[in-house]
C-alpha atoms as a PDB file:
ATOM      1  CA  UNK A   1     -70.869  94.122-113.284  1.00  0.00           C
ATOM      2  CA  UNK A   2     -69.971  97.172-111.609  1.00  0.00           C
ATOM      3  CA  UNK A   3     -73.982  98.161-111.222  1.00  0.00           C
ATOM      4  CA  UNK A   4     -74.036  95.181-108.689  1.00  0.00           C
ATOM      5  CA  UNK A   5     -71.277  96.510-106.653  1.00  0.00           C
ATOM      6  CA  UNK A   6     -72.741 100.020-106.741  1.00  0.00           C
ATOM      7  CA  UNK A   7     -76.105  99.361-106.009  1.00  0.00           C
ATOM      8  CA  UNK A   8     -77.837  99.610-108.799  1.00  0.00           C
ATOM      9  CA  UNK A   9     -80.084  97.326-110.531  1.00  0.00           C
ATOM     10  CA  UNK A  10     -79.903  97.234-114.597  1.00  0.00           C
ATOM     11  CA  UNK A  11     -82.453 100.049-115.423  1.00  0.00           C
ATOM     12  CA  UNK A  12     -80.751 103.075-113.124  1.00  0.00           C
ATOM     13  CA  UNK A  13     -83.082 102.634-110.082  1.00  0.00           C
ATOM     14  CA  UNK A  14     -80.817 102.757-106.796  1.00  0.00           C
ATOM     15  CA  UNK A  15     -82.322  99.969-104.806  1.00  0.00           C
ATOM     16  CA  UNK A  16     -80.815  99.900-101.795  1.00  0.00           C
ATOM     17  CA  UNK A  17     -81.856 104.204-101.562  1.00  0.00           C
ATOM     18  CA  UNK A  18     -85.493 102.899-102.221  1.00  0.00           C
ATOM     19  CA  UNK A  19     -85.123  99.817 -99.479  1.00  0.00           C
ATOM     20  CA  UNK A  20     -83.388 102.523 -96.762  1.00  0.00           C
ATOM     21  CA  UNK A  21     -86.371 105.202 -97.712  1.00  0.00           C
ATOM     22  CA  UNK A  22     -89.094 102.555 -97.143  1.00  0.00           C
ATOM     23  CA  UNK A  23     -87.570 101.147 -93.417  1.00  0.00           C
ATOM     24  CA  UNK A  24     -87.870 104.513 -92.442  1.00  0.00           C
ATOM     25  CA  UNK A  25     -91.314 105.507 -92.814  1.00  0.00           C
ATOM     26  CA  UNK A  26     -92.577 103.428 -89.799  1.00  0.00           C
ATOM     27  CA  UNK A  27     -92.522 105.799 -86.555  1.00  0.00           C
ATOM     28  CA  UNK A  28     -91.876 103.235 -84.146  1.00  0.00           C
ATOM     29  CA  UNK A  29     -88.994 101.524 -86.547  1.00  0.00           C
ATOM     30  CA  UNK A  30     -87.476 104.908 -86.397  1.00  0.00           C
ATOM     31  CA  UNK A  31     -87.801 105.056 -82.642  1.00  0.00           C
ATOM     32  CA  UNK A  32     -86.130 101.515 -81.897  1.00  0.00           C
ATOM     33  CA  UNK A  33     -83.614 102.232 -84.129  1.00  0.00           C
ATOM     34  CA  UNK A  34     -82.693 105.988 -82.286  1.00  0.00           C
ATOM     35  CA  UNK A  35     -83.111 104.137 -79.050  1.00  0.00           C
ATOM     36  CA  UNK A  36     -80.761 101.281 -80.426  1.00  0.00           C
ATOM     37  CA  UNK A  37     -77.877 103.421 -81.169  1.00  0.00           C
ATOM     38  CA  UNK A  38     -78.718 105.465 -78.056  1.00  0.00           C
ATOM     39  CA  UNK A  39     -77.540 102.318 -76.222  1.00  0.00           C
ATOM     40  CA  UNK A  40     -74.503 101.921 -78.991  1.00  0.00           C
ATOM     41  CA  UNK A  41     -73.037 105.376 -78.361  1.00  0.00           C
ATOM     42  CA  UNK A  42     -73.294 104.183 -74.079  1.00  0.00           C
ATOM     43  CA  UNK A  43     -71.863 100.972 -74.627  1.00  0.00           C
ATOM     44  CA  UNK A  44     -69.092 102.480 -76.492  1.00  0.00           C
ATOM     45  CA  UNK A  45     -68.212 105.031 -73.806  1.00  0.00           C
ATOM     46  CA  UNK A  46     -68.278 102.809 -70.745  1.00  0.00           C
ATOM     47  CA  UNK A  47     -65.485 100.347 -73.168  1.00  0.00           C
ATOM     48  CA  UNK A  48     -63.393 103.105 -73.773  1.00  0.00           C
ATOM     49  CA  UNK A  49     -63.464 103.868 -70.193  1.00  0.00           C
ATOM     50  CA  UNK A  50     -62.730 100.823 -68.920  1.00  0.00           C
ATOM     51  CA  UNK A  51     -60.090  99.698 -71.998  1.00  0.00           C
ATOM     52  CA  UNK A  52     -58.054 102.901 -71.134  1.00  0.00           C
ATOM     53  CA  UNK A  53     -58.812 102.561 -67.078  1.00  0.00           C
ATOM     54  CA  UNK A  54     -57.771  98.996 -67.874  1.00  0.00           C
ATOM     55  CA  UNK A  55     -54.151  99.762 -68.945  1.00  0.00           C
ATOM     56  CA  UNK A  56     -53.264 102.515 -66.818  1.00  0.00           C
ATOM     57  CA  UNK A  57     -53.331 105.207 -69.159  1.00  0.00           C
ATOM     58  CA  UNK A  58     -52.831 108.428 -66.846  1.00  0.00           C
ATOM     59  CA  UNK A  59     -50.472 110.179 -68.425  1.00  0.00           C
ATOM     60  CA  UNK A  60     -50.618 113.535 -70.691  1.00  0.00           C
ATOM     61  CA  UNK A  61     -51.971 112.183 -73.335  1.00  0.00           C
ATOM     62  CA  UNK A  62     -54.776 110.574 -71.798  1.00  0.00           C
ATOM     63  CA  UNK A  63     -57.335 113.445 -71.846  1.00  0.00           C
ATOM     64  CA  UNK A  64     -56.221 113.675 -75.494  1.00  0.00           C
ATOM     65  CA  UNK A  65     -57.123 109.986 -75.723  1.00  0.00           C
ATOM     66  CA  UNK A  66     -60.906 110.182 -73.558  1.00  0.00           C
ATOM     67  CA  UNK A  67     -62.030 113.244 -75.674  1.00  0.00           C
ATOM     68  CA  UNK A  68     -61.154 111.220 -79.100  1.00  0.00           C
ATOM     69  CA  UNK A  69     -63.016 108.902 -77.992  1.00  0.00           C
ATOM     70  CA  UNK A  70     -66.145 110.464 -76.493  1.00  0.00           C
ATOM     71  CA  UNK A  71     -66.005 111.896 -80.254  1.00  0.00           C
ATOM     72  CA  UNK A  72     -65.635 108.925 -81.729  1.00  0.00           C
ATOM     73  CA  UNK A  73     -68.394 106.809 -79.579  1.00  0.00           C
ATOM     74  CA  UNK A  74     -70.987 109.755 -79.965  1.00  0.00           C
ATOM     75  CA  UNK A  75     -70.173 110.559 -83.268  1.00  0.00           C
ATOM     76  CA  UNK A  76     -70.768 107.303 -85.003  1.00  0.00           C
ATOM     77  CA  UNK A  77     -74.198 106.743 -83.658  1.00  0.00           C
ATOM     78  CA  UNK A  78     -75.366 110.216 -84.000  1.00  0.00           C
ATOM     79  CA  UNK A  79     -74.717 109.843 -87.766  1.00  0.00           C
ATOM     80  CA  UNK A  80     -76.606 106.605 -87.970  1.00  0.00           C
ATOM     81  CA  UNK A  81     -79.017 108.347 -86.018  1.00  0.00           C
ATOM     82  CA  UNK A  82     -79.425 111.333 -88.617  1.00  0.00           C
ATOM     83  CA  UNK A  83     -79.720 109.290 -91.207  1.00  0.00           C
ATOM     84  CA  UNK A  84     -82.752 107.755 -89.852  1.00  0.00           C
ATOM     85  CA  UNK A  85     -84.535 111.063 -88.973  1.00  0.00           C
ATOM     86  CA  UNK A  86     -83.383 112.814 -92.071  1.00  0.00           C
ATOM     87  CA  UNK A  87     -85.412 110.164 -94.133  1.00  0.00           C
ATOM     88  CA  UNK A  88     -88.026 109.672 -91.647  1.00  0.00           C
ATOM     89  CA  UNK A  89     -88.721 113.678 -91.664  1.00  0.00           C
ATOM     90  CA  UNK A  90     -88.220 113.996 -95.592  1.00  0.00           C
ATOM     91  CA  UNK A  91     -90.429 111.007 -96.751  1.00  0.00           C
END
Protein backbone atom coordinates (compact mmCIF):
# COMPACT_ATOMS: atom_id res chain seq x y z
CA UNK A 1 0.00 0.00 0.00
CA UNK A 2 2.36 2.49 1.07
CA UNK A 3 4.52 1.97 -2.44
CA UNK A 4 1.41 3.67 -4.10
CA UNK A 5 1.52 6.62 -1.92
CA UNK A 6 5.29 6.92 -2.30
CA UNK A 7 5.64 6.54 -5.76
CA UNK A 8 6.79 3.51 -6.36
CA UNK A 9 5.58 0.76 -8.43
CA UNK A 10 5.96 -3.01 -6.96
CA UNK A 11 9.53 -3.86 -8.26
CA UNK A 12 11.53 -0.57 -6.68
CA UNK A 13 11.46 1.54 -9.91
CA UNK A 14 10.43 5.26 -8.89
CA UNK A 15 8.04 6.10 -11.64
CA UNK A 16 7.10 9.31 -11.28
CA UNK A 17 11.45 10.20 -11.17
CA UNK A 18 11.46 8.30 -14.60
CA UNK A 19 8.09 10.28 -15.97
CA UNK A 20 9.73 13.90 -14.58
CA UNK A 21 13.32 12.79 -16.27
CA UNK A 22 11.63 11.99 -19.62
CA UNK A 23 9.34 15.58 -19.83
CA UNK A 24 12.47 17.16 -19.54
CA UNK A 25 14.54 16.08 -22.28
CA UNK A 26 12.60 18.10 -24.96
CA UNK A 27 14.39 21.68 -25.35
CA UNK A 28 11.47 23.54 -26.23
CA UNK A 29 9.26 21.70 -23.27
CA UNK A 30 11.93 23.01 -21.06
CA UNK A 31 11.69 26.47 -22.54
CA UNK A 32 7.74 26.84 -22.20
CA UNK A 33 7.90 25.60 -18.99
CA UNK A 34 10.89 28.40 -17.78
CA UNK A 35 8.87 30.91 -19.70
CA UNK A 36 5.62 29.63 -17.87
CA UNK A 37 6.81 30.20 -14.44
CA UNK A 38 8.59 33.34 -15.69
CA UNK A 39 5.03 34.68 -16.05
CA UNK A 40 4.05 32.83 -12.49
CA UNK A 41 6.74 34.59 -10.46
CA UNK A 42 5.15 38.26 -12.41
CA UNK A 43 1.75 37.43 -11.77
CA UNK A 44 2.53 36.77 -8.25
CA UNK A 45 4.30 40.09 -7.66
CA UNK A 46 1.84 42.45 -9.30
CA UNK A 47 -1.05 40.40 -6.62
CA UNK A 48 0.95 41.02 -3.80
CA UNK A 49 1.23 44.52 -4.84
CA UNK A 50 -2.03 45.23 -5.39
CA UNK A 51 -3.53 42.83 -2.28
CA UNK A 52 -1.28 44.90 0.13
CA UNK A 53 -1.88 48.42 -1.98
CA UNK A 54 -5.46 47.17 -1.71
CA UNK A 55 -5.75 47.33 2.13
CA UNK A 56 -3.72 50.17 2.96
CA UNK A 57 -0.87 48.56 4.37
CA UNK A 58 1.70 51.57 4.91
CA UNK A 59 2.80 51.13 8.03
CA UNK A 60 6.29 49.71 9.52
CA UNK A 61 5.79 46.56 8.80
CA UNK A 62 4.97 46.88 5.33
CA UNK A 63 8.49 46.77 3.78
CA UNK A 64 8.82 43.71 6.04
CA UNK A 65 5.68 42.43 4.33
CA UNK A 66 6.78 43.47 0.24
CA UNK A 67 10.29 41.86 0.72
CA UNK A 68 8.55 38.44 2.10
CA UNK A 69 6.82 38.45 -0.56
CA UNK A 70 9.09 39.35 -3.48
CA UNK A 71 10.88 36.18 -1.75
CA UNK A 72 8.16 34.25 -1.71
CA UNK A 73 6.77 35.03 -5.47
CA UNK A 74 10.41 34.62 -6.92
CA UNK A 75 11.34 31.92 -4.89
CA UNK A 76 8.69 29.42 -5.72
CA UNK A 77 9.08 29.61 -9.42
CA UNK A 78 12.76 29.74 -9.46
CA UNK A 79 12.69 26.31 -7.73
CA UNK A 80 10.27 24.89 -10.23
CA UNK A 81 12.43 26.44 -12.60
CA UNK A 82 15.70 24.56 -11.34
CA UNK A 83 14.21 21.60 -11.29
CA UNK A 84 13.55 21.70 -14.89
CA UNK A 85 17.11 22.77 -15.93
CA UNK A 86 18.79 20.57 -13.41
CA UNK A 87 17.21 17.50 -15.27
CA UNK A 88 17.26 19.00 -18.59
CA UNK A 89 21.25 19.68 -18.16
CA UNK A 90 21.89 16.21 -16.34
CA UNK A 91 19.94 13.86 -18.75
Amino acid sequence: MWEICLGTLPNGEFRYYEELVHKFVNPVRVGAYVIAFVFLALHLLHGFNSAFQSIGANNKYTKGLKGFSKIYAIGIPLGFIFIALFHHFNH
